[in-house]
Structure formats: structure tokens, C-alpha cells
Protein backbone atom coordinates (compact mmCIF):
# COMPACT_ATOMS: atom_id res chain seq x y z
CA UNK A 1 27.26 7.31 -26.51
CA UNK A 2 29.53 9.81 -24.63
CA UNK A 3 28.56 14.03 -24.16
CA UNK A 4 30.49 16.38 -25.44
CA UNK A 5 32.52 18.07 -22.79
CA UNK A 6 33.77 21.36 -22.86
CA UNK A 7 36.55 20.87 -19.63
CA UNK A 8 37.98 17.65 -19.01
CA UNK A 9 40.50 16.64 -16.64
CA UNK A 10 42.55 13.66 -15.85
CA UNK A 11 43.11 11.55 -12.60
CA UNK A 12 43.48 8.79 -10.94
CA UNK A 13 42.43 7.09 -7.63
CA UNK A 14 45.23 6.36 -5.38
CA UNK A 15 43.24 5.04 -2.15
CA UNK A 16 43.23 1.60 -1.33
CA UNK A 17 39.52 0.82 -1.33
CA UNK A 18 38.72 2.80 -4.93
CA UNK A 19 35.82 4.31 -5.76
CA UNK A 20 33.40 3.32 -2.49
CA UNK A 21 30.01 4.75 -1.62
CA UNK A 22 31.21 7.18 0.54
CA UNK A 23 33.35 8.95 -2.05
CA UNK A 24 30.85 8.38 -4.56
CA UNK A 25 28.30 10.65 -2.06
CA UNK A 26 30.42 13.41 -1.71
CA UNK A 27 31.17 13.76 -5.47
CA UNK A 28 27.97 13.82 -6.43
CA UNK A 29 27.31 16.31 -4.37
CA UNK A 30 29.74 18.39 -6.13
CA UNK A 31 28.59 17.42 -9.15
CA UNK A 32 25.23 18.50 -7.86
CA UNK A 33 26.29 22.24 -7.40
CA UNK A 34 27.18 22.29 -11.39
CA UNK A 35 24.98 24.48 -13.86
CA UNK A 36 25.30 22.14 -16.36
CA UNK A 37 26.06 18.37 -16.52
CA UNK A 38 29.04 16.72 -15.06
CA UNK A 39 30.53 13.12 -15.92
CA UNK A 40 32.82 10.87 -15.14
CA UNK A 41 34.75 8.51 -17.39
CA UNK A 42 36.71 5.47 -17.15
CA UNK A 43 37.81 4.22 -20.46
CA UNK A 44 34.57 3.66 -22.85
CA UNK A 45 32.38 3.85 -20.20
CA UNK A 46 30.82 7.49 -19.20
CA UNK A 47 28.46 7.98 -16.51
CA UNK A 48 26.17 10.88 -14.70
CA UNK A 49 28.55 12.09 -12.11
CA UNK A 50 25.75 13.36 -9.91
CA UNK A 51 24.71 9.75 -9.25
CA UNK A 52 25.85 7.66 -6.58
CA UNK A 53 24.70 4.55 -8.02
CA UNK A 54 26.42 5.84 -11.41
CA UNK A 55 29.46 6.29 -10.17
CA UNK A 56 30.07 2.90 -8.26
CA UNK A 57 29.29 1.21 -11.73
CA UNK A 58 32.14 2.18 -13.24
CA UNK A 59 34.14 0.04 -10.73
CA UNK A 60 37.27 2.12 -10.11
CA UNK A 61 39.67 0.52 -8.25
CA UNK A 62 43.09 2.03 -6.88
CA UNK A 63 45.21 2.80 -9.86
CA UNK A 64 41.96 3.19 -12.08
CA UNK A 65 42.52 6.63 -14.17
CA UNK A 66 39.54 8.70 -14.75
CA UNK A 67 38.33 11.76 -16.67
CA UNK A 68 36.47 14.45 -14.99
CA UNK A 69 34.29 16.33 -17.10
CA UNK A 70 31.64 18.80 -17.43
CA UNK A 71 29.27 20.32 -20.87
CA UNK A 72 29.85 23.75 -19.17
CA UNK A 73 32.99 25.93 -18.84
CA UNK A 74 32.33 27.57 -16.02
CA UNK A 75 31.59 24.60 -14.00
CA UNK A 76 35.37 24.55 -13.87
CA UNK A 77 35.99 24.87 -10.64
CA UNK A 78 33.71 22.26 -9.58
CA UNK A 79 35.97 20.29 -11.67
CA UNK A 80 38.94 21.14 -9.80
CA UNK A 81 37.55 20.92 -6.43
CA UNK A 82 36.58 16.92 -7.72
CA UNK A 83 39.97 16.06 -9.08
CA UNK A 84 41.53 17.59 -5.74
CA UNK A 85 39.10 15.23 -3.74
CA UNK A 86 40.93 12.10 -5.94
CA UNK A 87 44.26 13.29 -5.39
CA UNK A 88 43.30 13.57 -2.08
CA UNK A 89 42.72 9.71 -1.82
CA UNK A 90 38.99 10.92 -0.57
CA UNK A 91 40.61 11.85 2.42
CA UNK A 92 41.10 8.31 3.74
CA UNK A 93 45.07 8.49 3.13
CA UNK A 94 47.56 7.68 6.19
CA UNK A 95 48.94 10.67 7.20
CA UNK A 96 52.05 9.09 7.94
């Protein structure tokens, strides 16, 4: 059953290797820094967004659109600082 979120936002992942471990890490240490919950979803599916393991379940691959989203408004700019990090390719774009 999916949580109510208050802010949700939309992305998608754009690197070549998806949603990896590494990326996963760093995210949920984001998600970490929230006062209240923070998830992740990828169509039905909805997971803990603070969880490595969590997040690598959902299997997101490049081109795999996501929804960022968190129980508590001001967790906001968490939010934002997670959807830059996927428009951001996780920082493993060619900087051609």
C-alpha cells in the first residue's frame, strides 16, 4: 500500500547504468537528513528511500521515470536536492 505524500516530484534517470549501488548510497543519505519519511516510486511499486537495498529493488534502468516523495513539506528541499542528483545522471555523465 503506498504513503500519502505531501510533495512529490517527477524524474527520470538518464545515466547509462540506472539506478546502481552507488547512487542508491548517496540518496539515501539524503533521504536520511529528512524529518519525516521519504520514498521513491516507480510505477505501483513504492519503496523506503532511505534504504539502499530498497532502492535497487525497484530496478530503474536508464529511461525509468520515478516519483520523489516525502510525508513532510518541509522536507522539500531534500526533495529537490534528490531530483537534481537524477538529472544530474548521479554525476557519472560525459562531460563532453
Amino acid at each position: 500500500m503506498k504513503k500519502k505524500a505531501v510533495v512529490c516530484l517527477k524524474t527520470a534517470i538518464i545515466n547509462d547504468l540506472g539506478m546502481h549501488a552507488r547512487p542508491a548510497a548517496k540518496i539515501a543519505e539524503m533521504a536520511m537528513e529528512a524529518q519525516g519519511e521519504v520514498w521513491i516510486s516507480k510505477g505501483s511499486s513504492q519503496v523506503d528511500a532511505s534504504s539502499i537495498i530498497d532502492i535497487l529493488t525497484l530496478n530503474a534502468v536508464k529511461g525509468t521515470c520515478v516519483e520523489i516523495q516525502a510525508e513532510n513539506q518541509g522536507d522539500e528541499p531534500i526533495l529537490n536536492r534528490i531530483k537534481r542528483f537524477f538529472e544530474q545522471g548521479f554525476g557519472e555523465l560525459n562531460n563532453e
